[in-house]
N, C-alpha and C. Protein backbone atom coordinates (compact mmCIF):
# COMPACT_ATOMS: atom_id res chain seq x y z
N UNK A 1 194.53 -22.98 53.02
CA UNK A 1 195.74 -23.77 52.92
C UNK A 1 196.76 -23.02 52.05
N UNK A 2 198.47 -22.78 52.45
CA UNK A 2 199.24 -22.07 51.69
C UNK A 2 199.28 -22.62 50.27
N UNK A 3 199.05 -23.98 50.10
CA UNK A 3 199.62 -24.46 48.85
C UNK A 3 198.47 -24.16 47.72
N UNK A 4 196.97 -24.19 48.44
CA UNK A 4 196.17 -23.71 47.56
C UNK A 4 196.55 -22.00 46.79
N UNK A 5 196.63 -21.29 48.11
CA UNK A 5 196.86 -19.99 47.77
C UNK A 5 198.38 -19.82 46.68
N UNK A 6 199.33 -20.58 46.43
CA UNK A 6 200.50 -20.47 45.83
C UNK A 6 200.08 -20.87 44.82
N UNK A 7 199.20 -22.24 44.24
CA UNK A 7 198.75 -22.36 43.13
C UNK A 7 198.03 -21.68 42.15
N UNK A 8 197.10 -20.89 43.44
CA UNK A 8 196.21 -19.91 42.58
C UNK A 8 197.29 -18.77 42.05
N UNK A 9 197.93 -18.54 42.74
CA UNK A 9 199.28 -16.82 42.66
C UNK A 9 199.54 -17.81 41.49
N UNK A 10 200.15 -18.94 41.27
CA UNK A 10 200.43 -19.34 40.11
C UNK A 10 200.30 -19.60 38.87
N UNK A 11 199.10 -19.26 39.22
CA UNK A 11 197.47 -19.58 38.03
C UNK A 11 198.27 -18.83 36.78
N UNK A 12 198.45 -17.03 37.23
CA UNK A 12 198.71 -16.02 36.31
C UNK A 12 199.99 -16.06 35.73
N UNK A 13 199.89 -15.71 34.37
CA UNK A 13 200.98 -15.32 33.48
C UNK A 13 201.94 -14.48 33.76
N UNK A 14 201.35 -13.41 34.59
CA UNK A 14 201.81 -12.40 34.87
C UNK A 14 202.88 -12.38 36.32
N UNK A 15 202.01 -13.31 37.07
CA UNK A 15 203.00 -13.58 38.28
C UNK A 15 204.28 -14.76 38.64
N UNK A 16 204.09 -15.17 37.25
CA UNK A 16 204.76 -16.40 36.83
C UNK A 16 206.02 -15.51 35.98
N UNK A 17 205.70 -14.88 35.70
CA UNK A 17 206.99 -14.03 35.09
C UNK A 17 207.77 -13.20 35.87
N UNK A 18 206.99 -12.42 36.78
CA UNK A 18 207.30 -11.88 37.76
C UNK A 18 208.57 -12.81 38.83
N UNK A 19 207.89 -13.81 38.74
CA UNK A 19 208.94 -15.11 39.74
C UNK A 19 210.18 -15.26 38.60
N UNK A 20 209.64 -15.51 37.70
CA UNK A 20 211.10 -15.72 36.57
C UNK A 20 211.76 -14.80 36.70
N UNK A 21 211.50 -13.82 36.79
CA UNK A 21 212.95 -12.14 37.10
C UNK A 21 213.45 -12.29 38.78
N UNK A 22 212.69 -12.28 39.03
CA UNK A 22 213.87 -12.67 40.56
C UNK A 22 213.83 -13.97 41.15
N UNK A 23 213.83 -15.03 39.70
CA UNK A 23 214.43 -15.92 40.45
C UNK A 23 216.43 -16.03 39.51
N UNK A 24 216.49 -14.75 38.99
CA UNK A 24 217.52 -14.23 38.49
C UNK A 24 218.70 -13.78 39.45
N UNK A 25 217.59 -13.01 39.96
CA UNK A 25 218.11 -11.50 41.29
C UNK A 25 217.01 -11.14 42.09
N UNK A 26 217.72 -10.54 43.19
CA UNK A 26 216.61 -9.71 44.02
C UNK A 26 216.18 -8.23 43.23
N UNK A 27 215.48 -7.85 43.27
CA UNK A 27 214.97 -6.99 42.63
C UNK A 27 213.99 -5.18 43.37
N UNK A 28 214.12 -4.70 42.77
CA UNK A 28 213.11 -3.25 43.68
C UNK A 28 211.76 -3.31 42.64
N UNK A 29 210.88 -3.05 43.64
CA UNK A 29 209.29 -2.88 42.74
C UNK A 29 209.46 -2.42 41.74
N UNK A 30 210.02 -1.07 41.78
CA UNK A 30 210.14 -0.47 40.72
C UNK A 30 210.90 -0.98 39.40
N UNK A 31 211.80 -1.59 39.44
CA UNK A 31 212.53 -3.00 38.72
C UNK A 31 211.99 -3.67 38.06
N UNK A 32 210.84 -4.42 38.87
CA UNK A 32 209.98 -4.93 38.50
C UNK A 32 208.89 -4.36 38.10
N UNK A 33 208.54 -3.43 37.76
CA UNK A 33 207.23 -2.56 37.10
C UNK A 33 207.92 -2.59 36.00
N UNK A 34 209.51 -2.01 36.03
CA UNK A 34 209.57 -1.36 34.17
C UNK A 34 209.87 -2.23 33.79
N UNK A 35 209.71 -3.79 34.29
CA UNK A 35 209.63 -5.01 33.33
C UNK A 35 208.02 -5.21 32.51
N UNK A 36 207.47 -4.52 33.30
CA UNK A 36 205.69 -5.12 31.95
C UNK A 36 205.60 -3.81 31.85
N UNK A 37 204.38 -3.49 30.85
CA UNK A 37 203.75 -2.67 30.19
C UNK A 37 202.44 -2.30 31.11
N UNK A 38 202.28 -3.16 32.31
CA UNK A 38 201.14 -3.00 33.11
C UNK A 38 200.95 -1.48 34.32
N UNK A 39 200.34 -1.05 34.47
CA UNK A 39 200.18 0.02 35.54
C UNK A 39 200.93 -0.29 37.00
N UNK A 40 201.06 0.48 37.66
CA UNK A 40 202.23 0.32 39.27
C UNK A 40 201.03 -0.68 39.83
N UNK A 41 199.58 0.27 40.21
CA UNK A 41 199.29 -0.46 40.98
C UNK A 41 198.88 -2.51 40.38
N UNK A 42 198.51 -2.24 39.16
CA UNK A 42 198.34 -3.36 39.06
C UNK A 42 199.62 -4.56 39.13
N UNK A 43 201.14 -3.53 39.14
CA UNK A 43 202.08 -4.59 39.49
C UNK A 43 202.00 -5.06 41.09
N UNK A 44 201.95 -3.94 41.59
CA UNK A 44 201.76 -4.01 43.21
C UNK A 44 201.15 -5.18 43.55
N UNK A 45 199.51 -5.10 43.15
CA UNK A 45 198.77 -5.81 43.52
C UNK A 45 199.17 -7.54 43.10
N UNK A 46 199.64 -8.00 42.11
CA UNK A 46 200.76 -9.11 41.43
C UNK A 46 201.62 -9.36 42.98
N UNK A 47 202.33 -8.27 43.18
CA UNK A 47 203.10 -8.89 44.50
C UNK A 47 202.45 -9.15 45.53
N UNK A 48 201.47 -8.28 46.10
CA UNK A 48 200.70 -8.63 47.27
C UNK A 48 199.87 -10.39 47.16
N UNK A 49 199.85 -10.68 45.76
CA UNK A 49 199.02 -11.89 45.74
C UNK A 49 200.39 -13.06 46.09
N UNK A 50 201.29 -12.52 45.53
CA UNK A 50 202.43 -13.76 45.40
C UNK A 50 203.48 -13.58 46.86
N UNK A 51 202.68 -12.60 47.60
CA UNK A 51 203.79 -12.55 48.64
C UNK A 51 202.77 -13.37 50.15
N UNK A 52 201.36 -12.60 49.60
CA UNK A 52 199.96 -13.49 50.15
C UNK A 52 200.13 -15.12 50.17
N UNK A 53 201.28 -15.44 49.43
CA UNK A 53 200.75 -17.11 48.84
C UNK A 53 202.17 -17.76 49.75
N UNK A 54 202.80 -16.74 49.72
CA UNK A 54 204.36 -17.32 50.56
C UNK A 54 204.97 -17.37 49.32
N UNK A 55 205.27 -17.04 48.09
CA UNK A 55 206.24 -17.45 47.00
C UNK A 55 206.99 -16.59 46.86
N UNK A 56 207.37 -14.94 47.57
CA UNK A 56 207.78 -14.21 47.71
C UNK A 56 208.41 -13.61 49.34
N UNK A 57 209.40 -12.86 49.44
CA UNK A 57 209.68 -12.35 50.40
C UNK A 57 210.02 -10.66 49.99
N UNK A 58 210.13 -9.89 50.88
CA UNK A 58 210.06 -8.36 50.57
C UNK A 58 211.09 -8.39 51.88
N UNK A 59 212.17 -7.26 51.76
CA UNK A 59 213.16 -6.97 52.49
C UNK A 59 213.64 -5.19 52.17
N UNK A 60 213.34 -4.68 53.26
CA UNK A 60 213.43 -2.91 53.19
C UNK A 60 214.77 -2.68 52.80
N UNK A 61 215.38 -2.10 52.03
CA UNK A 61 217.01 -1.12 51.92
C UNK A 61 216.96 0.11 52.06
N UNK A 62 216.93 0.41 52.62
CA UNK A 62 217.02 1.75 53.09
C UNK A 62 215.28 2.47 52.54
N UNK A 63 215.74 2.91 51.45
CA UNK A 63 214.24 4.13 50.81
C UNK A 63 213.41 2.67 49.83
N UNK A 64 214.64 1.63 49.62
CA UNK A 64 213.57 0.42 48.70
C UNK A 64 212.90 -0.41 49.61
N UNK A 65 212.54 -1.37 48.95
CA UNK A 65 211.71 -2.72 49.10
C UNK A 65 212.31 -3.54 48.17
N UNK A 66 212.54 -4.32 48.26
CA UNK A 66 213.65 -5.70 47.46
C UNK A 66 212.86 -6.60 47.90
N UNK A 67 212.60 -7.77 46.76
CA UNK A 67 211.44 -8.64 46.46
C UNK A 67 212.41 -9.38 46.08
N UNK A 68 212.44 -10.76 46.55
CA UNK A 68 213.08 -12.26 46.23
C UNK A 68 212.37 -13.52 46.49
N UNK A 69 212.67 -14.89 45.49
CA UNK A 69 211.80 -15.66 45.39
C UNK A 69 212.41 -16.12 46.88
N UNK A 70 210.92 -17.30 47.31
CA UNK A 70 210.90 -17.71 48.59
C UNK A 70 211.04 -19.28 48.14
N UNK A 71 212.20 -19.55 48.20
CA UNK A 71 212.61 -21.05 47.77
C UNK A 71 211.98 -22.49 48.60
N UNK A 72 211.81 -21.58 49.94
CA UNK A 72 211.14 -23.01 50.68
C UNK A 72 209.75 -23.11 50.35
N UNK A 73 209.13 -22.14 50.25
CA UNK A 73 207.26 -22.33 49.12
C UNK A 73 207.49 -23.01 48.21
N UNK A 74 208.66 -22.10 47.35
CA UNK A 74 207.73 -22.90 45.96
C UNK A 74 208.76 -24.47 46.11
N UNK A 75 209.67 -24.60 46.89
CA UNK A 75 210.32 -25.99 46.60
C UNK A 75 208.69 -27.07 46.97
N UNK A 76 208.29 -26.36 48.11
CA UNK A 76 207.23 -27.12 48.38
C UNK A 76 205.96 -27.46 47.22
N UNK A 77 205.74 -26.44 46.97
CA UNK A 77 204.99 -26.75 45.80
C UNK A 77 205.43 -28.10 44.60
N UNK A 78 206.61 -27.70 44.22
CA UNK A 78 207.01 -28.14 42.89
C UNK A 78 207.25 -30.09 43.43
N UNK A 79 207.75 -30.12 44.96
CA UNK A 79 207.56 -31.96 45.29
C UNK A 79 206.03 -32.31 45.52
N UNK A 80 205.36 -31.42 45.74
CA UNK A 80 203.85 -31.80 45.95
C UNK A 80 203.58 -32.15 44.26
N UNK A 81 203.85 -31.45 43.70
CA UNK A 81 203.71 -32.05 42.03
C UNK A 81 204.54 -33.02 41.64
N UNK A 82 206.28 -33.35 42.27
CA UNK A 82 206.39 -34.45 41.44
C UNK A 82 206.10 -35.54 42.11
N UNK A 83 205.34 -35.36 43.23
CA UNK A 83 204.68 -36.65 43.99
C UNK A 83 203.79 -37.46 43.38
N UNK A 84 202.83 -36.52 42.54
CA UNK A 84 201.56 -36.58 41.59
C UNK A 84 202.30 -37.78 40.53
N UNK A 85 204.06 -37.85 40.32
CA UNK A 85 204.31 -38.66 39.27
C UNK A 85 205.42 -39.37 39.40
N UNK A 86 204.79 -40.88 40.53
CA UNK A 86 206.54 -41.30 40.62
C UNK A 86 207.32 -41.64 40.11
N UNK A 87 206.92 -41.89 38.82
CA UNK A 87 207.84 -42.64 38.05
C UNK A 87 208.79 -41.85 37.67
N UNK A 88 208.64 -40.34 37.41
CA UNK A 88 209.36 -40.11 37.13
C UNK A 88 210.30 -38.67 38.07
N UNK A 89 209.70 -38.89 39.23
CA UNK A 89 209.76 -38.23 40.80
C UNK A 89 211.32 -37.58 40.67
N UNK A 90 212.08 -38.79 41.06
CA UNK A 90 213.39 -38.84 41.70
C UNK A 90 214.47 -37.94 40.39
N UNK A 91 214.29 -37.89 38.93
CA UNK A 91 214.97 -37.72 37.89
C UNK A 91 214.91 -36.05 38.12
N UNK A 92 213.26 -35.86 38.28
CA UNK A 92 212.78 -34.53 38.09
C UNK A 92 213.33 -33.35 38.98
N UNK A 93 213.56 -34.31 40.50
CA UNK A 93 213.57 -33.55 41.78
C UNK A 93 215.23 -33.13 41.26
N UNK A 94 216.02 -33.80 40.77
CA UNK A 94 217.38 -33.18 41.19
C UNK A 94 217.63 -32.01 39.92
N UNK A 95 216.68 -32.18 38.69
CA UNK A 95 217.00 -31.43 37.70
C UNK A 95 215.97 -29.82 38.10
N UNK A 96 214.92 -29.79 39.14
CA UNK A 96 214.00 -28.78 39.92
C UNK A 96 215.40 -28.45 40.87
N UNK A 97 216.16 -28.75 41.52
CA UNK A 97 216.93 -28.76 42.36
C UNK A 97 218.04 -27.84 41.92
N UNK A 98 218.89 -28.34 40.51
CA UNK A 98 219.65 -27.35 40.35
C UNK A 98 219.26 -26.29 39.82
N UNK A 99 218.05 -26.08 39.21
CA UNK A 99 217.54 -25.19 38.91
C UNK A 99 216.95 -23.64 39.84
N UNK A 100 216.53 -24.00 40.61
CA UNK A 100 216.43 -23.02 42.12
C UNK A 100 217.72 -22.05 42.00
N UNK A 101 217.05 -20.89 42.76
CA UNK A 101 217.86 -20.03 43.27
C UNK A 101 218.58 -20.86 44.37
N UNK A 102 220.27 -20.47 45.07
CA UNK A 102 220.69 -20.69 45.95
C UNK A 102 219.97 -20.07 47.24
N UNK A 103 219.07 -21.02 48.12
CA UNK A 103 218.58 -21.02 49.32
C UNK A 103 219.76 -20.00 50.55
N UNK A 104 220.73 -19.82 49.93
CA UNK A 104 221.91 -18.66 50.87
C UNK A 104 221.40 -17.59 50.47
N UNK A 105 220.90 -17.30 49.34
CA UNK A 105 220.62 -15.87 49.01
C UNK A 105 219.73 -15.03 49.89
N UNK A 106 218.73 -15.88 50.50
CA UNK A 106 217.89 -14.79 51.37
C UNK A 106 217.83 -15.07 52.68
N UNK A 107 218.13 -14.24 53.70
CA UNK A 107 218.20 -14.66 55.19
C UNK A 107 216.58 -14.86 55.45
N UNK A 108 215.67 -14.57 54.42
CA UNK A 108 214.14 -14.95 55.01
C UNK A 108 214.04 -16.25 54.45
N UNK A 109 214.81 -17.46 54.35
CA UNK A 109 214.15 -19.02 53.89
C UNK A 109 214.62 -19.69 55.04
């Protein structure tokens, strides 16, 4: 199930930060490597899990790879959680809402 697999990508510290930088900007791997202190491949492997889960999209530029968050995953995710709490559902959803990247930004949502 995708939502299992997005939770688990979510599990980590590491890929949770990773989402926090491009949910800034789109970004190049390499961009995103000289943001941690961690080895290439072990950043690599960070994207392959979070791109595995649907919370990511990858888009070629020419010689790059440009990595941007995938707004329709994780929107999905984040109402499957405030479902978990109605009371306070409806307050949460519009303040998750403006918070998101603009859904125009990537022709892959």
């Amino acid at each position: 199930m995708a939502t299992n697999r997005a939770f688990r990508a979510l599990a980590d510290p590491t890929r949770r930060r990773i989402l926090r930088l491009l949910r800034e900007r789109r970004r190049t791997s390499g961009e995103i490597a000289g943001a941690f202190q961690s080895s290439w491949p072990t950043i690599s492997r960070h994207l392959a899990v979070l791109r595995s889960a649907g919370l990511i999209v990858r888009e070629r530029k020419g010689q790059f790879i440009e990595y941007d968050v995938n707004t329709t995953v994780l929107q999905e995710v984040i109402e499957l959680l405030l479902d978990a709490v109605p009371a306070r559902r409806d307050r949460w959803r519009s303040t998750v809402a403006r918070s998101l990247p603009s859904p125009s930004r990537s022709p892959h949502r």
